[in-house]
PDB file of N, CA and C in Angstrom:
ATOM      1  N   UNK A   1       0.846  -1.181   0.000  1.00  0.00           N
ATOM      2  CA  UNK A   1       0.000   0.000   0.000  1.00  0.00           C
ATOM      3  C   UNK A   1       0.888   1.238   0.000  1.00  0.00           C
ATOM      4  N   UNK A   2       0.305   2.165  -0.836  1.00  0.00           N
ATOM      5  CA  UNK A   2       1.254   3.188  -0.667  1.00  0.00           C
ATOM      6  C   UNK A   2       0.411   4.592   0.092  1.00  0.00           C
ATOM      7  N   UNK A   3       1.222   5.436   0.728  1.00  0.00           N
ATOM      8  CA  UNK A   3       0.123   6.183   1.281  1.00  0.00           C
ATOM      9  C   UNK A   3       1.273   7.644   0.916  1.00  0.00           C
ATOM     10  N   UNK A   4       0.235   8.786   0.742  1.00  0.00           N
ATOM     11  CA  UNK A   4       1.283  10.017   0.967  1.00  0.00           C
ATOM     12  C   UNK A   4       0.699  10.840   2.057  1.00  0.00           C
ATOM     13  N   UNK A   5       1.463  11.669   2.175  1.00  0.00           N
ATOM     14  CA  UNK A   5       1.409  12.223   3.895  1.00  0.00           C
ATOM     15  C   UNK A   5       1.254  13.894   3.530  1.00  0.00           C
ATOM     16  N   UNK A   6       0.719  14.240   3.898  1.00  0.00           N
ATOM     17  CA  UNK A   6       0.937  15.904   4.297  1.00  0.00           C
ATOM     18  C   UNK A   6       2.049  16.651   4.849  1.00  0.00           C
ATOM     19  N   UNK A   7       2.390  17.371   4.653  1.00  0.00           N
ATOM     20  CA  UNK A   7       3.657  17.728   5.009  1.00  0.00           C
ATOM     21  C   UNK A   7       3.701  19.831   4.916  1.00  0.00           C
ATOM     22  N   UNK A   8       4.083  20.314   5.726  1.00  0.00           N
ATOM     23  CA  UNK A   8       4.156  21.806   5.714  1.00  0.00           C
ATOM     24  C   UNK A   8       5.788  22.022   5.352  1.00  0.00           C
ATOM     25  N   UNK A   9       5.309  22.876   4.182  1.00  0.00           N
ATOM     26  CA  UNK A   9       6.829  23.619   3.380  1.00  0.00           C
ATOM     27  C   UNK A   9       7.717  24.726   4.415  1.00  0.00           C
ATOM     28  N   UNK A  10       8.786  24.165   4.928  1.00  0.00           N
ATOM     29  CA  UNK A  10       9.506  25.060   6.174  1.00  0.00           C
ATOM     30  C   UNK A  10      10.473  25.720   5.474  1.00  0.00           C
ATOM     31  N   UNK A  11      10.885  25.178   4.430  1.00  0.00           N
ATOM     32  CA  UNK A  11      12.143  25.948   3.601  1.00  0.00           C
ATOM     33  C   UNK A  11      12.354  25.398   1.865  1.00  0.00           C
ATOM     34  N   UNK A  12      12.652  26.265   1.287  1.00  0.00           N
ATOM     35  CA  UNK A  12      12.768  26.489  -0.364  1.00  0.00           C
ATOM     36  C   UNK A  12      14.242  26.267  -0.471  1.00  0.00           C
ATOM     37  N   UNK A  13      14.720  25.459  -1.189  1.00  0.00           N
ATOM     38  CA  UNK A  13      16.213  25.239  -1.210  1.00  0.00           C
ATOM     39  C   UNK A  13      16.279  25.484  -2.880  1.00  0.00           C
ATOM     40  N   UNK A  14      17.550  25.078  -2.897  1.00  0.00           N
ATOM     41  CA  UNK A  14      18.077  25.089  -4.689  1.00  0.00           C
ATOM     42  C   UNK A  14      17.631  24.086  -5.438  1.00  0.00           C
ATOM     43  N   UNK A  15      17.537  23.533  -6.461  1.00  0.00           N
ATOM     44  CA  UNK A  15      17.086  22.988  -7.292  1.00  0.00           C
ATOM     45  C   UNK A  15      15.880  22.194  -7.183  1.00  0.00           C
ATOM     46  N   UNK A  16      14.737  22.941  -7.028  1.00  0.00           N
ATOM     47  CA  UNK A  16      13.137  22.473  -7.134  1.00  0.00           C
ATOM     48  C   UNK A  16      13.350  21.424  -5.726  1.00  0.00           C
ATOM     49  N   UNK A  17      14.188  21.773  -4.779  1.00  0.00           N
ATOM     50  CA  UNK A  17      14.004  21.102  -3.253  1.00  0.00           C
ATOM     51  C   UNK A  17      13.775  21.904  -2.241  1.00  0.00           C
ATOM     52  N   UNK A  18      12.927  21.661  -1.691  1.00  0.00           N
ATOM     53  CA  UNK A  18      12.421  22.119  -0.282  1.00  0.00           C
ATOM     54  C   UNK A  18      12.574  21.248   1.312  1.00  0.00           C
ATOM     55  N   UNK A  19      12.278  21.875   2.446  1.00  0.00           N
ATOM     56  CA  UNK A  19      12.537  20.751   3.683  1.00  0.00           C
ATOM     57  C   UNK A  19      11.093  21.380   4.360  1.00  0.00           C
ATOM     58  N   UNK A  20      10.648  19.860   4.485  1.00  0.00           N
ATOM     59  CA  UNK A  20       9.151  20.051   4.942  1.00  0.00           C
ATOM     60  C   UNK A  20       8.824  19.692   6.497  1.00  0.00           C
ATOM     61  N   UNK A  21       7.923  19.880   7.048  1.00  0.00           N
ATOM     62  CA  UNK A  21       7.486  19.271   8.138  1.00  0.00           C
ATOM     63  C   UNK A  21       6.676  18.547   8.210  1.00  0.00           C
ATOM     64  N   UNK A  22       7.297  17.547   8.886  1.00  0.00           N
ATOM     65  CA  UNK A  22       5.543  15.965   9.031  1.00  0.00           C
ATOM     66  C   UNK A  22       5.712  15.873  10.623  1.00  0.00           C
ATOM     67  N   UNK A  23       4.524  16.169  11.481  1.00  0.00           N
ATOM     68  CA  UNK A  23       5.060  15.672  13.343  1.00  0.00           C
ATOM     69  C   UNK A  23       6.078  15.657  13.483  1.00  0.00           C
ATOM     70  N   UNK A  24       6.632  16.550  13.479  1.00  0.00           N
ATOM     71  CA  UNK A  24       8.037  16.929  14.669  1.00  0.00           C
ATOM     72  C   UNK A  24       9.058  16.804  13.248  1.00  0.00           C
ATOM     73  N   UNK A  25       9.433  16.262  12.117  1.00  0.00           N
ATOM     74  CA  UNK A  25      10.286  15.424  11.650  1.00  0.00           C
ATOM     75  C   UNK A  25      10.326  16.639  10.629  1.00  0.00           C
ATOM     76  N   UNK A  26      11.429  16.486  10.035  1.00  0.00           N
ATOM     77  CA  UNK A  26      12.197  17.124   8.937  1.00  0.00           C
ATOM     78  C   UNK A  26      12.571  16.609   7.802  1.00  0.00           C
ATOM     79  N   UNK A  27      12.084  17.004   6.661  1.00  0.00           N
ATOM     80  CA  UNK A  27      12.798  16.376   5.611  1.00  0.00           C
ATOM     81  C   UNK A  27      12.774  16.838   3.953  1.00  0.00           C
ATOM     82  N   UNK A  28      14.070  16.508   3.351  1.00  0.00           N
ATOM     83  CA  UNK A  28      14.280  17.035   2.555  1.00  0.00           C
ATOM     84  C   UNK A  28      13.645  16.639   1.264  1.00  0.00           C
ATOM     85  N   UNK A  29      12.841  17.174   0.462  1.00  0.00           N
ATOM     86  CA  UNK A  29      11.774  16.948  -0.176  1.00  0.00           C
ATOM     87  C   UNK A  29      11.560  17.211  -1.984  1.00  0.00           C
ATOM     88  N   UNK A  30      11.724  16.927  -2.616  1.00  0.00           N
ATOM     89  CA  UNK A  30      11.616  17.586  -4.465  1.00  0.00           C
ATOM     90  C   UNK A  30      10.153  17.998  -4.791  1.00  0.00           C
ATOM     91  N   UNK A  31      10.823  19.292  -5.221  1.00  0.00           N
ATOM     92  CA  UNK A  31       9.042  19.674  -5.895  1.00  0.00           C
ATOM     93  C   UNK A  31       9.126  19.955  -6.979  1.00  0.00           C
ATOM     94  N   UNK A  32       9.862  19.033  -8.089  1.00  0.00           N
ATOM     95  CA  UNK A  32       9.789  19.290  -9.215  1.00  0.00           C
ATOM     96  C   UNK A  32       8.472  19.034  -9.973  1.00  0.00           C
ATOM     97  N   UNK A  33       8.009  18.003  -9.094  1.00  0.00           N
ATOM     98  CA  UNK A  33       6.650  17.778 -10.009  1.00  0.00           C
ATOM     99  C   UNK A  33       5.401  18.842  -9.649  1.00  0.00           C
ATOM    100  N   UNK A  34       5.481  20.479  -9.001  1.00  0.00           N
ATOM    101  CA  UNK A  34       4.492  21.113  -8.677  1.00  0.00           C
ATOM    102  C   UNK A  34       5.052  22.842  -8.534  1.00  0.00           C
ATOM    103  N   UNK A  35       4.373  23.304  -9.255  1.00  0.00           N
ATOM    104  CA  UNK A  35       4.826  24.820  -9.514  1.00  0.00           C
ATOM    105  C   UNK A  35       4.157  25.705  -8.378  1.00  0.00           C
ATOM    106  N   UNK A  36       4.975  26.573  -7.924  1.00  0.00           N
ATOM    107  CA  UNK A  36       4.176  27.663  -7.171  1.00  0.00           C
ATOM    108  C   UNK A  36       4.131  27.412  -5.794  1.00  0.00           C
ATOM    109  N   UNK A  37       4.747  26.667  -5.142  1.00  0.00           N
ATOM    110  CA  UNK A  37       5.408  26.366  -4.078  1.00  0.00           C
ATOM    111  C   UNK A  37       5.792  27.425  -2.904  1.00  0.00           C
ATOM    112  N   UNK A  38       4.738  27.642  -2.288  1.00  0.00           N
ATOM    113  CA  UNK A  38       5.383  28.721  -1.038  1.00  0.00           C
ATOM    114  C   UNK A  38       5.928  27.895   0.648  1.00  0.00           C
ATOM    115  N   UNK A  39       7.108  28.886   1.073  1.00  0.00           N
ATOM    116  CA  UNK A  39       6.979  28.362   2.631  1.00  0.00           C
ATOM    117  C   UNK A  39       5.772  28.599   3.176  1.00  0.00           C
ATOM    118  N   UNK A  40       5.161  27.868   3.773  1.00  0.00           N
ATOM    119  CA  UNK A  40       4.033  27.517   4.517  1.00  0.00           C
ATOM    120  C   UNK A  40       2.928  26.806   3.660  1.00  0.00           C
ATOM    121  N   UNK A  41       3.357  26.107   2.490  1.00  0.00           N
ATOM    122  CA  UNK A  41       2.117  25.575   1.934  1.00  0.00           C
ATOM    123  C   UNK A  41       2.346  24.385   2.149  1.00  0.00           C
ATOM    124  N   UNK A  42       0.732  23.870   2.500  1.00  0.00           N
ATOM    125  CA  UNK A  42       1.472  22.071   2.604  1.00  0.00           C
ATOM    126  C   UNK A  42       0.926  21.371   1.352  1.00  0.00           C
ATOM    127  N   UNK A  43       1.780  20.154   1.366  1.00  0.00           N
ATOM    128  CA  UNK A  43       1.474  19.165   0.104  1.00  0.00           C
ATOM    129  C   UNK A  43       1.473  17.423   0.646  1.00  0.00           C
ATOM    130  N   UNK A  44       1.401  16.973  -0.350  1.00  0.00           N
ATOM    131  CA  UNK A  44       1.112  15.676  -0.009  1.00  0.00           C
ATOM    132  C   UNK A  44       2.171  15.065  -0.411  1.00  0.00           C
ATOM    133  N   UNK A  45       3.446  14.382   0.267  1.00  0.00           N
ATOM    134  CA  UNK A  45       4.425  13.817  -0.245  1.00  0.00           C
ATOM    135  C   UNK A  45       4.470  12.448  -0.271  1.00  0.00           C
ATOM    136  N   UNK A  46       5.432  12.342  -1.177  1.00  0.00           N
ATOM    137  CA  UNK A  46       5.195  10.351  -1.804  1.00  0.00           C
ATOM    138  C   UNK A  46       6.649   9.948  -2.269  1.00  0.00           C
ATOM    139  N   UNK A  47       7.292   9.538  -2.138  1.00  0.00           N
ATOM    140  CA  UNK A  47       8.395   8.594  -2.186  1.00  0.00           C
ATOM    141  C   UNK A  47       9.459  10.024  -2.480  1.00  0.00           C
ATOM    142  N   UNK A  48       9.427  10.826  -1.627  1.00  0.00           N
ATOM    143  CA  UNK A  48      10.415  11.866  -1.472  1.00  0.00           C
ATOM    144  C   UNK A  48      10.113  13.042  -2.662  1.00  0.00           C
ATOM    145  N   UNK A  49       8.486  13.222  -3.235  1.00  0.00           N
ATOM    146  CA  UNK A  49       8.255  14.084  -4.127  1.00  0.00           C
ATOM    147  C   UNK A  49       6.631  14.448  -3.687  1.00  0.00           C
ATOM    148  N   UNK A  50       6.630  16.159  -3.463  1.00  0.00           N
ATOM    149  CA  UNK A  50       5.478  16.573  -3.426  1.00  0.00           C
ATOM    150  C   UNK A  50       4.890  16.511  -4.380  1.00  0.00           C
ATOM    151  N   UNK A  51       3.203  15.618  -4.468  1.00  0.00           N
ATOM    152  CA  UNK A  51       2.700  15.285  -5.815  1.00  0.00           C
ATOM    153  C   UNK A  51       1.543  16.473  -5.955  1.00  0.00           C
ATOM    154  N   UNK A  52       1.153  17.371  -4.869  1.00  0.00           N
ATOM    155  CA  UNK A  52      -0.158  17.772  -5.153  1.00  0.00           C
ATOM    156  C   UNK A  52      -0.443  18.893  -3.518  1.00  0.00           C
ATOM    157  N   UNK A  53      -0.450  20.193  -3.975  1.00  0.00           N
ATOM    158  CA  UNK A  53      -0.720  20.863  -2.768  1.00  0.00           C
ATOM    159  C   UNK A  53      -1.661  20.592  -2.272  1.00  0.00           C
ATOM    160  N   UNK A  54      -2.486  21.305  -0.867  1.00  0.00           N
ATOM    161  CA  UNK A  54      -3.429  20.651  -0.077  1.00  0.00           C
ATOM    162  C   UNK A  54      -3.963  21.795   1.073  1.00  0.00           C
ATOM    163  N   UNK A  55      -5.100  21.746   1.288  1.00  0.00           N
ATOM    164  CA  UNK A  55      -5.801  22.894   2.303  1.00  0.00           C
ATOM    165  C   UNK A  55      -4.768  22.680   2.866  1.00  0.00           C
ATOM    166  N   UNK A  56      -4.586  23.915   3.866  1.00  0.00           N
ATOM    167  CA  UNK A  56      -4.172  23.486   5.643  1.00  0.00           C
ATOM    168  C   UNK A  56      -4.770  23.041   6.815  1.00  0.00           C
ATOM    169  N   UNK A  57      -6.147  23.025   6.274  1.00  0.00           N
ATOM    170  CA  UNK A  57      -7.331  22.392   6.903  1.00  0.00           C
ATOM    171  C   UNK A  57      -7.236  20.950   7.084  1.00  0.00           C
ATOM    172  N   UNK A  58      -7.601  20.751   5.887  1.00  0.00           N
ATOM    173  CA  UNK A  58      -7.580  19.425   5.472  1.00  0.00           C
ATOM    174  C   UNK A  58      -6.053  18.582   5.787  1.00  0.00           C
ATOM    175  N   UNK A  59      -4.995  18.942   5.362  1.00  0.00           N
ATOM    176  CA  UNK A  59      -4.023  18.704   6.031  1.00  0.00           C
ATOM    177  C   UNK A  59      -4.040  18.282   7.319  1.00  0.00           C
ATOM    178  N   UNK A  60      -4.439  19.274   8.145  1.00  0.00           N
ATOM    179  CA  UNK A  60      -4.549  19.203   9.637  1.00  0.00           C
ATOM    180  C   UNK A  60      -5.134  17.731  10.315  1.00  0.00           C
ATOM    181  N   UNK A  61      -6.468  17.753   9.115  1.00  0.00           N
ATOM    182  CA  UNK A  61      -7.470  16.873   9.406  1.00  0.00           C
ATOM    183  C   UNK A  61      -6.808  15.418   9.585  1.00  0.00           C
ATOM    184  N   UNK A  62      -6.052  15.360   8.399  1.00  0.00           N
ATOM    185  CA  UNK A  62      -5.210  14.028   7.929  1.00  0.00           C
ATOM    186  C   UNK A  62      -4.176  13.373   8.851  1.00  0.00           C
ATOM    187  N   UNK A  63      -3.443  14.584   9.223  1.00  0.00           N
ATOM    188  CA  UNK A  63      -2.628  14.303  10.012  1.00  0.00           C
ATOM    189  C   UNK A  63      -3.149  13.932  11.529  1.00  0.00           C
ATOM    190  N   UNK A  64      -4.193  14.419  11.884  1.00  0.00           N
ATOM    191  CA  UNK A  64      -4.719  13.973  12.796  1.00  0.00           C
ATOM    192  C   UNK A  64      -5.602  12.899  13.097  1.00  0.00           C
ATOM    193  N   UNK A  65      -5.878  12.225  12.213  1.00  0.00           N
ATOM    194  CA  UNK A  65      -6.426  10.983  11.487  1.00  0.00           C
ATOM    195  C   UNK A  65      -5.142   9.781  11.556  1.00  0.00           C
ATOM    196  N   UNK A  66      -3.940  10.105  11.014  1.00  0.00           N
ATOM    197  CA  UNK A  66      -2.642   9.436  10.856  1.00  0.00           C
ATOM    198  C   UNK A  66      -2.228   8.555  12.408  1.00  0.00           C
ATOM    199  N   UNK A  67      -2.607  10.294  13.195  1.00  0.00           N
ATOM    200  CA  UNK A  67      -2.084   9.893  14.834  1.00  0.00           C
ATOM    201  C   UNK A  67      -2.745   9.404  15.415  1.00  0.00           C
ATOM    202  N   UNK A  68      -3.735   9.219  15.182  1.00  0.00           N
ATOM    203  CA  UNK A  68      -4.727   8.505  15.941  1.00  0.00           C
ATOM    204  C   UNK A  68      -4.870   6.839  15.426  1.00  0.00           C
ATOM    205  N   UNK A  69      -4.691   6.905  14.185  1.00  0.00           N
ATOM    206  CA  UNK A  69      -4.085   5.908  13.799  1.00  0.00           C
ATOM    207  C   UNK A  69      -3.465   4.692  14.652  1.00  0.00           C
ATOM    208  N   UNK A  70      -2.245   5.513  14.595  1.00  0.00           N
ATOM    209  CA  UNK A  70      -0.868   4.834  15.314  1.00  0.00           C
ATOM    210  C   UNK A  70      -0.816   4.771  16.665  1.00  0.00           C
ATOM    211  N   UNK A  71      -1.603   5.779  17.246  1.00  0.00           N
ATOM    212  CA  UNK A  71      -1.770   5.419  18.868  1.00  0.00           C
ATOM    213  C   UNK A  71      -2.618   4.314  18.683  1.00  0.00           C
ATOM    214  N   UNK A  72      -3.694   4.246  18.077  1.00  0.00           N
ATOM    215  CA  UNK A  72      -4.845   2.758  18.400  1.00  0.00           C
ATOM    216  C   UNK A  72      -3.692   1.721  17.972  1.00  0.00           C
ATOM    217  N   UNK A  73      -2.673   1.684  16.733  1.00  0.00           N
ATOM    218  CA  UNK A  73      -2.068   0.588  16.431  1.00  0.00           C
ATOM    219  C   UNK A  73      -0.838   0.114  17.524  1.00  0.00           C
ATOM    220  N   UNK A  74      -0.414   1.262  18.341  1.00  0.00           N
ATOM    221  CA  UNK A  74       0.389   0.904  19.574  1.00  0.00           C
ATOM    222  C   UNK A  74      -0.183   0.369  20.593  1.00  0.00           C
ATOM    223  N   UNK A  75      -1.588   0.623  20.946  1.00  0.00           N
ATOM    224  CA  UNK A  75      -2.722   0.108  21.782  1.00  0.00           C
ATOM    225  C   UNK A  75      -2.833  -1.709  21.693  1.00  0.00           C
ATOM    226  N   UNK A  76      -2.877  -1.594  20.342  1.00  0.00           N
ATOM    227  CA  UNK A  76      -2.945  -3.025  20.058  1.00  0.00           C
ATOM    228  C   UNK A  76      -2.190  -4.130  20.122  1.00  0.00           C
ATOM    229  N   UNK A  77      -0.622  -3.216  20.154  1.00  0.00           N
ATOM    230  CA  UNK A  77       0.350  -4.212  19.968  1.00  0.00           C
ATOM    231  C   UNK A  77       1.201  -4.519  21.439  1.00  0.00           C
ATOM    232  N   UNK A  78       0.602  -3.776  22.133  1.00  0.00           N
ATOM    233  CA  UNK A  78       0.834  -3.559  24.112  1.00  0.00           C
ATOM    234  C   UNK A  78      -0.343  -5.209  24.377  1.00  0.00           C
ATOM    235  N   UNK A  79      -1.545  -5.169  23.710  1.00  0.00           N
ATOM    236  CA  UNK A  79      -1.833  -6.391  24.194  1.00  0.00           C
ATOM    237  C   UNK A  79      -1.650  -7.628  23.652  1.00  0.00           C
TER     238      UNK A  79
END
């Protein structure tokens, strides 16, 4: 399964790369495949390439969907 994640644009680097934020984490990111790219916009990243910008709403939503996620899947694996 493949899944892409939301991610907030923290910095614009040189050659169509940016470093994004996902929960706490940092990382260095290509946005060659998406024009118009600001710090603070988030996108949806996928095997180290933003495919597709995204509310910040909705973003929010996702990511908070993700964590809740993974706490129920840590829940599960404690019993």
């Amino acid at each position: 399964m493949c899944l892409a994640v939301p991610a907030e644009v923290v910095e614009l680097r040189d050659g169509d790369m940016a470093l994004v934020q996902v929960g706490g984490l940092r990382q260095e990111i290509s946005l060659m495949l998406l024009d118009g790219v600001k710090v603070g916009d988030y996108v949806l990243v996928h095997a180290g390439f933003a495919i597709e910008k995204v509310d910040r709403e909705e973003a929010k939503k996702t990511m908070e969907l993700l964590e809740e996620l993974a706490r129920l899947e840590g829940e599960s694996e404690v019993r």
